[in-house]
Protein backbone atom coordinates (compact mmCIF):
# COMPACT_ATOMS: atom_id res chain seq x y z
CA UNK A 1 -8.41 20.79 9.31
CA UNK A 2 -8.90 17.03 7.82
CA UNK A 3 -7.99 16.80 4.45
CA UNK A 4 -10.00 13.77 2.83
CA UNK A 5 -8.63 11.96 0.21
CA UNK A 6 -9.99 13.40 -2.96
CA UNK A 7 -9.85 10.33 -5.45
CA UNK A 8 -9.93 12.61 -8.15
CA UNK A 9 -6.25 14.00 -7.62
CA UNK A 10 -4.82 10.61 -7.43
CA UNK A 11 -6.45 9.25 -10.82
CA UNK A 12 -7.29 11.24 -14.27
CA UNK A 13 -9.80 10.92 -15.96
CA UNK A 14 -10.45 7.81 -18.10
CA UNK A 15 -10.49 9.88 -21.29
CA UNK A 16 -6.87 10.07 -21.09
CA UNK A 17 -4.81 8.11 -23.62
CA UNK A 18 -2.64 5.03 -22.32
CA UNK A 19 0.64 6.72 -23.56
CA UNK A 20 -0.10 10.16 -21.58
CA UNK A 21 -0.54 8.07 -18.52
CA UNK A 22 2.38 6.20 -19.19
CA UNK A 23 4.23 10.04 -19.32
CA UNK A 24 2.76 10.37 -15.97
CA UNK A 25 3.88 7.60 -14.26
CA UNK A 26 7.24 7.90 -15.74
CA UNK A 27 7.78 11.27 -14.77
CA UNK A 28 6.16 10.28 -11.10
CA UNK A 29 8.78 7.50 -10.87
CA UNK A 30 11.72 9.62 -11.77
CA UNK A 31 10.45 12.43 -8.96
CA UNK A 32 9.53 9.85 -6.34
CA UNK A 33 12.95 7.82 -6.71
CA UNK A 34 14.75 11.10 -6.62
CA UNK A 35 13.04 12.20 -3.19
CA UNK A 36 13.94 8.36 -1.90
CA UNK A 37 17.64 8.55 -2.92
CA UNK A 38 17.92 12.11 -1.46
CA UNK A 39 16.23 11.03 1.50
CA UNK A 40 18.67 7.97 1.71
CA UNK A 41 21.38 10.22 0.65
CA UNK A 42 20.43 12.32 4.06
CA UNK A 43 19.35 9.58 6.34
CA UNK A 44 23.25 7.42 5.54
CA UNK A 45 24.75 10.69 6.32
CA UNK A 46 23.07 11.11 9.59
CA UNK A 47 24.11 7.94 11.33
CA UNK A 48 27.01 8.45 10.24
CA UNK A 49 27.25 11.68 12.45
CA UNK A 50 24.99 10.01 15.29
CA UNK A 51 27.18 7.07 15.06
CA UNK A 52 30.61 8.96 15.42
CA UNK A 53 29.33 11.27 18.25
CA UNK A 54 27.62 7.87 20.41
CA UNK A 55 30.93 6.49 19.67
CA UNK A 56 32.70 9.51 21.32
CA UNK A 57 30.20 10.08 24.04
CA UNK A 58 29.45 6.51 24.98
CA UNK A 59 32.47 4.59 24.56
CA UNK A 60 33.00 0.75 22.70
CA UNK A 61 31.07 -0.83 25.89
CA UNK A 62 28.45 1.23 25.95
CA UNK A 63 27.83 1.55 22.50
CA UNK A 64 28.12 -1.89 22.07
CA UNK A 65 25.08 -2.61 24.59
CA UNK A 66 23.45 0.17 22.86
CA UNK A 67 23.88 -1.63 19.58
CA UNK A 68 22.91 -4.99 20.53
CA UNK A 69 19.45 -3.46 21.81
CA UNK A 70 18.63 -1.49 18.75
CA UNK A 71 19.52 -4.86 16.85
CA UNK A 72 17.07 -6.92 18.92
CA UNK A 73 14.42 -3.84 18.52
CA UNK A 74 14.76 -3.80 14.76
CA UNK A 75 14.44 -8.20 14.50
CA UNK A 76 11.23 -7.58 16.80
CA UNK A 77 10.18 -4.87 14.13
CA UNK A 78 10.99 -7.35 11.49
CA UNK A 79 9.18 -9.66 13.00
CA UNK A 80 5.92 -8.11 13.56
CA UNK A 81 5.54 -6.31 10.06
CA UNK A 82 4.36 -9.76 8.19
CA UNK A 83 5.34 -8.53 4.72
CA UNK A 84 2.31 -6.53 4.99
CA UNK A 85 4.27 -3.28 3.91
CA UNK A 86 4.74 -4.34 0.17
CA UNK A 87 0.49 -5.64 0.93
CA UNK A 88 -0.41 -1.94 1.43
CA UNK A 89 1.55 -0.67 -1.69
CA UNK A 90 0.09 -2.83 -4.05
CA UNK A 91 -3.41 -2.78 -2.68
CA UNK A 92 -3.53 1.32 -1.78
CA UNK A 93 -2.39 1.84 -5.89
CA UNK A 94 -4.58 -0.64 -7.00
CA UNK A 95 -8.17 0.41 -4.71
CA UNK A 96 -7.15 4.43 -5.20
CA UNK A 97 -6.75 3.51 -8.95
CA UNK A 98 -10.50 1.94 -8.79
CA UNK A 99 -11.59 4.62 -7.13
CA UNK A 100 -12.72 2.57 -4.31
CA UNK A 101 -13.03 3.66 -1.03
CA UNK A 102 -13.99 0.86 1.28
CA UNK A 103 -11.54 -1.09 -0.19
CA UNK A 104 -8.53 1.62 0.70
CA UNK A 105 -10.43 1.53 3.83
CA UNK A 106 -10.77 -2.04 4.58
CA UNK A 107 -6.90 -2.37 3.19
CA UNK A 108 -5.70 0.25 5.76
CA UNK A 109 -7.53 -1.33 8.53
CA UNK A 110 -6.13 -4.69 7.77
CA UNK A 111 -2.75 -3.51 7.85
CA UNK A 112 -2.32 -0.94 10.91
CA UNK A 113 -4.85 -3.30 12.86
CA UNK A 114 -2.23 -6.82 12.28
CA UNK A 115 0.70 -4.99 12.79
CA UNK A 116 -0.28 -3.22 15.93
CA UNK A 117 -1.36 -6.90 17.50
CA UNK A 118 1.34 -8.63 16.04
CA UNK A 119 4.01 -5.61 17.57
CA UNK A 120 2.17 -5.31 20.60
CA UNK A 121 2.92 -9.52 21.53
CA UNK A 122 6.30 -9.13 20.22
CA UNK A 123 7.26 -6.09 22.49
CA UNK A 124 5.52 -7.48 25.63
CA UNK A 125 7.65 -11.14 24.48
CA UNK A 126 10.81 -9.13 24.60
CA UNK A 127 9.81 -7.08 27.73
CA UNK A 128 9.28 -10.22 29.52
CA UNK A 129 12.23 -11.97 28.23
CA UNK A 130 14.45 -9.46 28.70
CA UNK A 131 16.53 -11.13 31.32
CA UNK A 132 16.70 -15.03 29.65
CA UNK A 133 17.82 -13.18 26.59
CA UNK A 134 20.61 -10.75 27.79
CA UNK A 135 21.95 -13.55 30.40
CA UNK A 136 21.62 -16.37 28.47
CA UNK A 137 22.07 -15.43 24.84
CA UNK A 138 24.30 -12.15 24.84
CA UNK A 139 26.13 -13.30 28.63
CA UNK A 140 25.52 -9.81 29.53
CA UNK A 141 23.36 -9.15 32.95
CA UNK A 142 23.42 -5.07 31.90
CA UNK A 143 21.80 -5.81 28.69
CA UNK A 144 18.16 -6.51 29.89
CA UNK A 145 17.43 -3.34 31.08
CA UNK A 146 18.13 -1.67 27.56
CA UNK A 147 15.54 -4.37 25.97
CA UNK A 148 13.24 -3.29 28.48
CA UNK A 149 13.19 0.31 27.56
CA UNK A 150 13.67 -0.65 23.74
CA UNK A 151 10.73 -2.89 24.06
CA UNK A 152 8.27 -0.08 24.53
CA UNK A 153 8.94 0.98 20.93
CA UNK A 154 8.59 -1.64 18.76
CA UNK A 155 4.80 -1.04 18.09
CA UNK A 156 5.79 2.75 16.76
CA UNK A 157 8.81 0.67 14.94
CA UNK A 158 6.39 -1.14 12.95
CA UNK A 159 3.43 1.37 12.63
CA UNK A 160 5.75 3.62 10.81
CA UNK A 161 6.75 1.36 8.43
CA UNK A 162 3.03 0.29 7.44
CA UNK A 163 2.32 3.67 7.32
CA UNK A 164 5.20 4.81 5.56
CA UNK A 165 3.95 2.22 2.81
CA UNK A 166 0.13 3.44 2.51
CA UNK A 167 1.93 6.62 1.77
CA UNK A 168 3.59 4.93 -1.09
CA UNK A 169 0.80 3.43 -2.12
CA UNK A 170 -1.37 6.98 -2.91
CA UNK A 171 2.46 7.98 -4.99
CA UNK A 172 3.22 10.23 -2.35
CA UNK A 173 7.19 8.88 -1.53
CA UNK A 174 8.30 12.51 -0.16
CA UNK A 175 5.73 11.66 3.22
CA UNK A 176 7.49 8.61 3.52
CA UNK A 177 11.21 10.61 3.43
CA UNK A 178 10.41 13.44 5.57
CA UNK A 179 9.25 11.49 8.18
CA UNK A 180 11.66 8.50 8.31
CA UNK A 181 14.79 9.53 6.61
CA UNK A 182 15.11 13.57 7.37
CA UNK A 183 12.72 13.69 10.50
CA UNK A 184 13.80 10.62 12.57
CA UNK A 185 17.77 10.98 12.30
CA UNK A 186 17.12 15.02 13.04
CA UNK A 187 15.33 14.55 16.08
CA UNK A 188 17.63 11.89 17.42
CA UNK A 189 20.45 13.72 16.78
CA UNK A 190 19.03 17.07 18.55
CA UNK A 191 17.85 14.66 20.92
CA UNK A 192 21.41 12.91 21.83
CA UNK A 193 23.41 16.63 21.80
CA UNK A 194 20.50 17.69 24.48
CA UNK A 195 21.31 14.83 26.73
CA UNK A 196 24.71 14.98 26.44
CA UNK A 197 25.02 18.83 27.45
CA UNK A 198 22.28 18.57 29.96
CA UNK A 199 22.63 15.26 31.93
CA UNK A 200 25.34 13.26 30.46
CA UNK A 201 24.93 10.61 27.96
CA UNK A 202 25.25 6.63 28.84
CA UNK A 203 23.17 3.74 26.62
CA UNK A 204 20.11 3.96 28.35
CA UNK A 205 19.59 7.30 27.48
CA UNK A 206 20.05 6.92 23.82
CA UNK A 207 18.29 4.48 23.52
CA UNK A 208 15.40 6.46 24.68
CA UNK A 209 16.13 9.40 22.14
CA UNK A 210 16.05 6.72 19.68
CA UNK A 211 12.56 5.59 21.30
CA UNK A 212 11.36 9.24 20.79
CA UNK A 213 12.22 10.03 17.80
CA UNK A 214 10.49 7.07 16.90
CA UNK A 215 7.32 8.20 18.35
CA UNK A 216 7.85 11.49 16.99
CA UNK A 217 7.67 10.21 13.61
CA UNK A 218 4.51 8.15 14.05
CA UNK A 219 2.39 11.01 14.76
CA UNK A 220 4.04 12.86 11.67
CA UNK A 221 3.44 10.03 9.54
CA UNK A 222 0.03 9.43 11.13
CA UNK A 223 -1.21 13.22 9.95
CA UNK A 224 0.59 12.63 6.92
CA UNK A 225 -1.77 9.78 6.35
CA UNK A 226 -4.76 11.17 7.58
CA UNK A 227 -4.38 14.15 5.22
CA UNK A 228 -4.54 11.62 2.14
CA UNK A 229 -7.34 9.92 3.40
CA UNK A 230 -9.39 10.74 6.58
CA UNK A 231 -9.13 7.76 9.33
CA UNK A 232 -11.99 9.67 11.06
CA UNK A 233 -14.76 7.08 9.50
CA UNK A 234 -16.78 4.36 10.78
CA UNK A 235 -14.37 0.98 11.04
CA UNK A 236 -17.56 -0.85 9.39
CA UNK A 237 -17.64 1.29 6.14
CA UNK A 238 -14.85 -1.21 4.93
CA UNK A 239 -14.10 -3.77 2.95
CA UNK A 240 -11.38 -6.06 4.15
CA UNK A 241 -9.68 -8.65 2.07
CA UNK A 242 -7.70 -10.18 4.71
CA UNK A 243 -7.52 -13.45 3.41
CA UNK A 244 -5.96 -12.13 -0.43
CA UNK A 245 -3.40 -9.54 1.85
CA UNK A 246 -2.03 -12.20 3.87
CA UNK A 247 -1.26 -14.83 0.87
CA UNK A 248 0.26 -11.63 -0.84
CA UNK A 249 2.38 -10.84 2.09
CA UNK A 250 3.27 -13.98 3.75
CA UNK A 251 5.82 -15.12 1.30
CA UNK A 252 7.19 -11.51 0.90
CA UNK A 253 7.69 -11.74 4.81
CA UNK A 254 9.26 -15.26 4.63
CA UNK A 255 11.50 -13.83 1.98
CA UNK A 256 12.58 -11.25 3.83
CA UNK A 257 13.04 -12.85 6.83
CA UNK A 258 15.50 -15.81 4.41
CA UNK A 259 17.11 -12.76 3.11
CA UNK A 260 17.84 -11.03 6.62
CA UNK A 261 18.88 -14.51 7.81
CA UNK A 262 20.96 -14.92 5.01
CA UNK A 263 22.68 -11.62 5.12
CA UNK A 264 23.80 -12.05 9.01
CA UNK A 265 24.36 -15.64 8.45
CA UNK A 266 27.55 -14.47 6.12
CA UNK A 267 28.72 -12.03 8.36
CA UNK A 268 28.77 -14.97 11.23
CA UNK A 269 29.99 -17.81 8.55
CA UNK A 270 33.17 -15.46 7.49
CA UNK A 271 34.10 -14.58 11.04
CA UNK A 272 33.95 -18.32 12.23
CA UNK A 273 35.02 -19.79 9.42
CA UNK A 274 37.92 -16.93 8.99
CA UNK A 275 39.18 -14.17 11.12
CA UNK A 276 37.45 -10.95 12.56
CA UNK A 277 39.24 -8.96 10.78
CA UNK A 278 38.24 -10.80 7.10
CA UNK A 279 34.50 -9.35 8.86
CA UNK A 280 35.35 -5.78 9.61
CA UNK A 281 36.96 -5.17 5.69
CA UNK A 282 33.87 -6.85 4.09
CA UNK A 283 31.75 -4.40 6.57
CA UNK A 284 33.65 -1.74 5.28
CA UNK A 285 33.28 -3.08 1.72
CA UNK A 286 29.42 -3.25 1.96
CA UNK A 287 29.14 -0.05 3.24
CA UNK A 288 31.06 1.20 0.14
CA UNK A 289 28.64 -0.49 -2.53
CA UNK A 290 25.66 0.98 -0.54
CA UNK A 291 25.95 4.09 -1.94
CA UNK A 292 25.25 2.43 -5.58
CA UNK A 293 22.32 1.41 -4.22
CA UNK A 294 20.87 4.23 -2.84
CA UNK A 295 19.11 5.12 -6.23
CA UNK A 296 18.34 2.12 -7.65
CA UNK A 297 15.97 1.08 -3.91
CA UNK A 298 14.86 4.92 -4.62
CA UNK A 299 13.69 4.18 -7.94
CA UNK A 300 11.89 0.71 -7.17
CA UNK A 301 10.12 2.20 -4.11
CA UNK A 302 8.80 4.38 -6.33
CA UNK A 303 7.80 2.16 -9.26
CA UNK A 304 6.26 -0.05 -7.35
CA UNK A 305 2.34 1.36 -7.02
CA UNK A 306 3.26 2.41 -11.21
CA UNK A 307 3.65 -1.55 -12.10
CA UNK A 308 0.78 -2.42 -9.54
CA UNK A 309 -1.96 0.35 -11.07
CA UNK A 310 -0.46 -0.20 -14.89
CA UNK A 311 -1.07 -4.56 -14.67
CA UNK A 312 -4.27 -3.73 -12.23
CA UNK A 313 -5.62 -1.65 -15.80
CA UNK A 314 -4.22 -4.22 -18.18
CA UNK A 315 -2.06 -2.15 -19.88
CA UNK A 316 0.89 -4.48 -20.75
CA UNK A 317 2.60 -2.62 -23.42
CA UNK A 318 3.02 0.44 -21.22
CA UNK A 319 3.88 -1.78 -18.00
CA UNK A 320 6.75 -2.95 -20.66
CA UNK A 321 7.92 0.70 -21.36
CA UNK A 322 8.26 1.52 -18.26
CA UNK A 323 9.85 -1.42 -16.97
CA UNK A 324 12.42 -0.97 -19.93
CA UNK A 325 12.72 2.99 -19.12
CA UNK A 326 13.16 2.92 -15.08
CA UNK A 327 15.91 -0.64 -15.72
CA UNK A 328 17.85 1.77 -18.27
CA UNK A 329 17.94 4.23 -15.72
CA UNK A 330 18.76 2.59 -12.74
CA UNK A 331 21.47 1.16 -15.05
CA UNK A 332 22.63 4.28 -16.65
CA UNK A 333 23.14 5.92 -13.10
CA UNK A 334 25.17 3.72 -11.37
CA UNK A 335 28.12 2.50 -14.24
CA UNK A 336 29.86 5.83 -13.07
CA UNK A 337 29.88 4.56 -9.42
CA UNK A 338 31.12 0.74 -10.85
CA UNK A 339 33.53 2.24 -12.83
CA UNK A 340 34.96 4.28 -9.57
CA UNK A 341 35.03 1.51 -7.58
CA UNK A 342 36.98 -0.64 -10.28
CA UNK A 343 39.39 1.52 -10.86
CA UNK A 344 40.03 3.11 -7.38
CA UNK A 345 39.50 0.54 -4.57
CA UNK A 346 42.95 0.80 -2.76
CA UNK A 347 42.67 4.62 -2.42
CA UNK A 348 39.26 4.29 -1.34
CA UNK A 349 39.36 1.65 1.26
CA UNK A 350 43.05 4.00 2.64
CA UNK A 351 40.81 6.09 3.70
CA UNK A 352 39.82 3.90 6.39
CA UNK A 353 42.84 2.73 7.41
CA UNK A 354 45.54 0.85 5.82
CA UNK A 355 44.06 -2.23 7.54
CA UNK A 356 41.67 -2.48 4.94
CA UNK A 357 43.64 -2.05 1.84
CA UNK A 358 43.69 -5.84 1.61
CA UNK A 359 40.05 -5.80 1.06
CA UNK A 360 40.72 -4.04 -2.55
CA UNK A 361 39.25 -7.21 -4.23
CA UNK A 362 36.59 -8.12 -2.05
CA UNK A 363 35.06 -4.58 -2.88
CA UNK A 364 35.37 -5.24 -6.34
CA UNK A 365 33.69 -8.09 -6.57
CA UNK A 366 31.09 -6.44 -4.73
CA UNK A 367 30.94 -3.72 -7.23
CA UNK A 368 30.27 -6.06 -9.90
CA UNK A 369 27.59 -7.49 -7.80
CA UNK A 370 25.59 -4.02 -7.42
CA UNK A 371 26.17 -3.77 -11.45
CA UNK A 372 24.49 -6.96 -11.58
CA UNK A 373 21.53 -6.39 -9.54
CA UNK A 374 20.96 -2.75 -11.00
CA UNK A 375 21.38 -4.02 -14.40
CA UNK A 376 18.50 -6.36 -14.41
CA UNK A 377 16.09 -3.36 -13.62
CA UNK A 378 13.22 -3.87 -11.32
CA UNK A 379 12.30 -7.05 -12.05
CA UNK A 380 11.93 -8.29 -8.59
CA UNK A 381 9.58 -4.88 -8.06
CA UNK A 382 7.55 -6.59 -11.61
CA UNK A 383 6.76 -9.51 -9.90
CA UNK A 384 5.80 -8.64 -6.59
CA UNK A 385 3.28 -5.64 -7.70
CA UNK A 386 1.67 -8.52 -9.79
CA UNK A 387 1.15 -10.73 -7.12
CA UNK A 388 3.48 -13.29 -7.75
CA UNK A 389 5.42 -13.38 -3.90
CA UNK A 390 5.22 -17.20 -3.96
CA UNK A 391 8.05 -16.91 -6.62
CA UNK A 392 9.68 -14.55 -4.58
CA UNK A 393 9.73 -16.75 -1.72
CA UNK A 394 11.23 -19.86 -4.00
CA UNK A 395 13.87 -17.57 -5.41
CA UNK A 396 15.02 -16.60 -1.49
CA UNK A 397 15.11 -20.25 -0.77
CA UNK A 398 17.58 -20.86 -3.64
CA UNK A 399 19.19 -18.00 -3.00
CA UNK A 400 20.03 -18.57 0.38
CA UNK A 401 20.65 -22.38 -0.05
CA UNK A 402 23.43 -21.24 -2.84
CA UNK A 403 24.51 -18.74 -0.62
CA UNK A 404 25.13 -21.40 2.52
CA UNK A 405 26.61 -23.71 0.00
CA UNK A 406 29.48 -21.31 -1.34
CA UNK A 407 30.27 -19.40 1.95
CA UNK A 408 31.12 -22.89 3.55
CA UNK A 409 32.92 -23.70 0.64
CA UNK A 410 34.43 -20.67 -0.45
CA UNK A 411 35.69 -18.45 3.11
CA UNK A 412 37.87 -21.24 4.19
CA UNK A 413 39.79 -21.43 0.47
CA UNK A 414 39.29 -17.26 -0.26
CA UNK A 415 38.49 -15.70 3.09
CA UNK A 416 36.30 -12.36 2.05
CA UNK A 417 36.97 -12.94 -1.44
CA UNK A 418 35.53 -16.39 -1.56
CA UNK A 419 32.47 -14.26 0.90
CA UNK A 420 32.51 -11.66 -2.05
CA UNK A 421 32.26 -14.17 -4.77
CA UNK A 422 29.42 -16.14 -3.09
CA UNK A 423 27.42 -12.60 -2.51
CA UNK A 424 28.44 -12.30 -6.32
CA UNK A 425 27.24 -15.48 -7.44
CA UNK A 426 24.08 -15.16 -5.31
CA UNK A 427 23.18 -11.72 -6.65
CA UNK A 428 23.71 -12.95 -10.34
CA UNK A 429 21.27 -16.09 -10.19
CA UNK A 430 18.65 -14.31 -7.93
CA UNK A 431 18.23 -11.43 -10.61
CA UNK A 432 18.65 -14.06 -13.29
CA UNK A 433 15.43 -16.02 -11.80
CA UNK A 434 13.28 -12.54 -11.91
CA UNK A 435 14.55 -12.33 -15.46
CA UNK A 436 13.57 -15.41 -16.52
CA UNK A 437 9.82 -15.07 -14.44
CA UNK A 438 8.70 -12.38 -15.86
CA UNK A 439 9.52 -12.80 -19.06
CA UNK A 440 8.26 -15.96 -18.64
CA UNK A 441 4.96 -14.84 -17.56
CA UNK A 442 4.38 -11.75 -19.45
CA UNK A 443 7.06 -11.90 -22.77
CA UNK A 444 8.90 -8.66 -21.00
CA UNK A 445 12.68 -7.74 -20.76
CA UNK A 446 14.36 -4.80 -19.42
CA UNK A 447 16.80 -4.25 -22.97
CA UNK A 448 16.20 -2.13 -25.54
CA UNK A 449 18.39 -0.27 -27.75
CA UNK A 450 18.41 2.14 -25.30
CA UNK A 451 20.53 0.32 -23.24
CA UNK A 452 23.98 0.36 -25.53
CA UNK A 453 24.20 4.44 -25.06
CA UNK A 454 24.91 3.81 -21.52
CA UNK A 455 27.21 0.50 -22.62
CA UNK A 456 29.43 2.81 -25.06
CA UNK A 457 29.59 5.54 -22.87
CA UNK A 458 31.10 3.33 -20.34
CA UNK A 459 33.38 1.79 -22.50
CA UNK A 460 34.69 5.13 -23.72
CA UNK A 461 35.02 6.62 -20.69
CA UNK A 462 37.02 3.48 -18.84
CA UNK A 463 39.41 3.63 -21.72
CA UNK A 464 40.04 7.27 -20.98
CA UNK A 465 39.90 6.81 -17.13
CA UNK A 466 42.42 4.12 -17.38
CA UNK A 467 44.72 6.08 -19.26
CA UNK A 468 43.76 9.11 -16.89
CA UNK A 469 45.00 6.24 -13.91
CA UNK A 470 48.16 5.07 -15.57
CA UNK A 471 49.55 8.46 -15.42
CA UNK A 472 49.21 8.91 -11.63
CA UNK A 473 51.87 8.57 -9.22
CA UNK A 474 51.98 4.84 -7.99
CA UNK A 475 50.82 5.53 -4.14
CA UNK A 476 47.60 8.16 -5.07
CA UNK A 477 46.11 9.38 -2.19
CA UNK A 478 42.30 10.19 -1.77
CA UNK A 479 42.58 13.85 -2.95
CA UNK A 480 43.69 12.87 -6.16
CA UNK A 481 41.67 9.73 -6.39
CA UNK A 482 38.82 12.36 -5.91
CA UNK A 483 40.11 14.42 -9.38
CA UNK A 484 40.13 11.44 -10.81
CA UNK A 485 36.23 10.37 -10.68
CA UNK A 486 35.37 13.64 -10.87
CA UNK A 487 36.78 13.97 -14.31
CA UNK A 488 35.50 10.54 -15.02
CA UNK A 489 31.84 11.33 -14.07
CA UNK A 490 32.18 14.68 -16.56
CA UNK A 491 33.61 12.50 -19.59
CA UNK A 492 30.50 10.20 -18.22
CA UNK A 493 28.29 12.81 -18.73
CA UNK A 494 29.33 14.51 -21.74
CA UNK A 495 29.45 10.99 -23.45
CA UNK A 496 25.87 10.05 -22.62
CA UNK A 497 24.56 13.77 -23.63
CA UNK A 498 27.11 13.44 -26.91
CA UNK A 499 24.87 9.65 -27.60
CA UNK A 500 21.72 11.88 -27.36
CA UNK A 501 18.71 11.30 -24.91
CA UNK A 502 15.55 9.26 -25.24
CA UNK A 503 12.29 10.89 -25.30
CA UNK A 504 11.77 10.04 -21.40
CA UNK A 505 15.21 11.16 -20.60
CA UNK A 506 14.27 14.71 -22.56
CA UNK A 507 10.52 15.18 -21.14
CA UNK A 508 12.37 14.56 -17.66
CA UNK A 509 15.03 16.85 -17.45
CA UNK A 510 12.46 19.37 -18.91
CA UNK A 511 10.30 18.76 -16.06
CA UNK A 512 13.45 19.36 -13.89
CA UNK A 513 14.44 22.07 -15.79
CA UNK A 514 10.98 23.92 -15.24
CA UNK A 515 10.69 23.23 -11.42
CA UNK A 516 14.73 24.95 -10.91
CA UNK A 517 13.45 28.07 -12.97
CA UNK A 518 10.51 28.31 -11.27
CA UNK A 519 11.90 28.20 -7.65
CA UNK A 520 14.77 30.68 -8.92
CA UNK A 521 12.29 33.00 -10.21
CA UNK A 522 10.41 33.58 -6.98
């Protein structure tokens, strides 16, 4: 049975006071980025697994060819969405928060209707070109035949990412999770094992459990959406603002598109301008810094329909608090993993290989760099969810021009240091820009008081870490690098619970604190 959106659930009552909504969303942000970053948590886990077992099954060739297709699917994904993903977050909120159905409608229509015709000429583009591209691009004849069968997906690619987003939109993150980041990696994976036991796995193969998965997760997502708000309506009881969509998303797209440019175009700078090697430990390096950023992406996917509904109702001073609440946060979480990283990188990067030991700096640097962008807050999230993407698309442009500018200059001196310091340097002035704009444009910053608990607690518990560290044996293996930030996370802990909590933090960990005892209890 349909569900239809009930507009009722998703909005209270006017009557209620701007502080008790503020309450709500806070305690909606905290649940939604905690579903994201377990999701994350789940879905970086899973390819890990997939990843080691195509490796084992498939071979370096094979997974190589395998690779190169699923790189060329996810560009042509890229490609096709249009920015239109952070479109249908801001405009879901913002027409569910009016109450307004023809405009959540017309939004919805707008968005599943461009990407499906953009996706739709991309895939047939690579279908076609299939052979041009492998031969002439990659030099490798086997290739085309994996873009053919890859090709065939790259509608459900980018359906389930517009989707995924209307999701957002109505607050509803865990949708979003279940389907993309538990569902998808699940079904691969049974998917892969199954055609490994039965017939035998080669690329072609997984590439089409990839493809099915894919499609898998559409339809989930699909009845996901449908239960929010019935698609089973006439396509003329809309109203579509096409025109205001697209100049919200086009420079959000041409960001992103700078920003994935500029993210490969390092990668391909250090390894010409260096050595392959220099590329594989600042892979490894990046990879190890993800993890800090699991819960701060967590936390801005789910503030950003909270910004978008609190500007849409004018309600600065609570847009303020809750920008300073979720940037404390996001802060507060991830010194612990900065201060593990600066004080452990050698035994950490041992443990994949001594070959990447001499990356120890690189990483870092790159830790300081995920300090930096989680210490600004969610500034960038500010400015987007009040429709100010043409800034966004001038700070990617000086982003990536600084970026250019320093790699060329810096991996020839530094090798991956100089690549770390220029991803440093980049991250610094990008978030320093969103600083700057919004308070700029609305008198807002992320600090408050607040923010020294977090600050002394760190300070206290290096000192003790570092003492902690000088008494270990000289060549500490992972085990006991392991003790280690275990013992520093509990003097974390204790410190920030010895400062005392905010009001947030308290009506929070209530809210936690009631859910446990209530699933225990049945």
């Amino acid at each position: 049975m349909i569900t239809v959106f009930n507009i009722s659930s998703q909005v209270k009552a006017p009557t209620d006071s701007p502080s008790a909504r503020l309450d709500r969303s806070i305690l909606t942000a905290a649940k939604g980025g905690g579903i994201v970053f377990a999701g994350n948590l789940f879905q970086y886990g899973s390819r890990f697994v997939i990843a080691f077992l195509m490796a084992r099954l498939l071979g370096a060739e094979q997974l190589g060819l395998c690779n190169l297709a699923l790189s060329a699917v996810f560009i042509a994904s890229g490609l096709s969405l249009l920015g239109l993903p952070s479109a249908i977050v801001r405009y879901v909120s913002l027409f569910a928060g009016r109450r307004d159905r023809d405009g959540l409608w017309g939004t919805l229509q707008v968005g599943l209707g461009l990407a499906t015709m953009v996706s739709l000429f991309i895939g047939i583009g690579l279908f076609v070109l299939a052979d041009p591209i492998a031969e002439q691009l990659f030099h490798e004849s086997r290739l085309a035949s994996l873009l053919r069968v890859i090709s065939l997906v790259v509608p459900f690619l980018t359906l389930n990412d517009i989707i995924a987003a209307a999701t957002r939109g109505f607050k509803k993150m865990e949708y979003g999770v279940i389907g993309q980041s538990i569902s998808q990696p699940i079904i691969r994976l049974i998917l892969v094992v199954s055609l490994a036991v039965i017939v035998g796995l080669n690329a072609t193969r997984a590439l089409v459990a990839f493809s099915m998965s894919v499609i898998i997760v559409f339809v989930i997502l699909l009845y996901f959406l449908n239960n929010l708000f019935s698609l089973n309506r006439p396509l003329k009881a809309a109203r579509r603002d096409t025109r205001e969509i697209l100049l919200f998303s086009l420079p959000i797209y041409l960001s992103n598109l700078i920003r994935t440019f500029g993210g490969n175009l390092q990668t391909v700078l250090l390894g010409a301008l260096n050595t392959a090697t220099s590329v594989g430990i600042f892979a490894v390096a990046s990879q190890i810094n993800i993890i800090g950023q699991m819960f701060y992406g967590g936390i801005s996917i789910a503030s950003s329909p909270i910004v978008s509904e609190l500007y849409d109702r004018g309600e600065r001073e609570q847009m303020g608090r809750f920008y300073q609440t979720v940037s404390m946060w996001t802060f507060t979480l991830n010194l612990p993993l900065f201060l593990i990283v600066l004080l452990f990188p050698v035994p950490i990067l041992s443990s994949f290989g001594q070959s990447f030991v001499g990356g120890a700096s690189a990483l870092t640097i790159l830790a300081w760099a995920n300090l930096v962008n989680t210490g600004t807050g969610i500034c960038g999230e500010v400015l987007d969810m009040t429709g100010n993407t043409s800034l966004k698309l001038v700070n990617s442009i000086v982003v990536f021009s600084l970026t250019l500018g320093l790699n060329i200059f810096l991996i020839p001196r530094w090798g991956v240091v100089g690549a770390a310091t220029a991803a440093l340097t980049a991250t610094a002035t990008v978030n320093l820009l969103r600083l700057l704009e919004v308070f700029i444009l609305y008198r807002l910053l992320p600090y408050n008081l607040s923010f020294l608990k977090p600050v002394a607690a760190g300070l206290v518990t290096l000192a003790i870490a570092w003492g902690v560290r000088s008494l270990s044996p000289h060549e500490a293996n992972l085990i006991y690098t392991a003790m280690n930030a275990i013992i520093l996370l509990a003097v974390y802990a204790g410190m920030i619970l010895l400062l005392g909590l905010s009001q947030e933090d308290r009506m929070v960990l209530s809210r936690i604190v009631q859910r446990m005892s209530a699933v225990l209890s049945r």
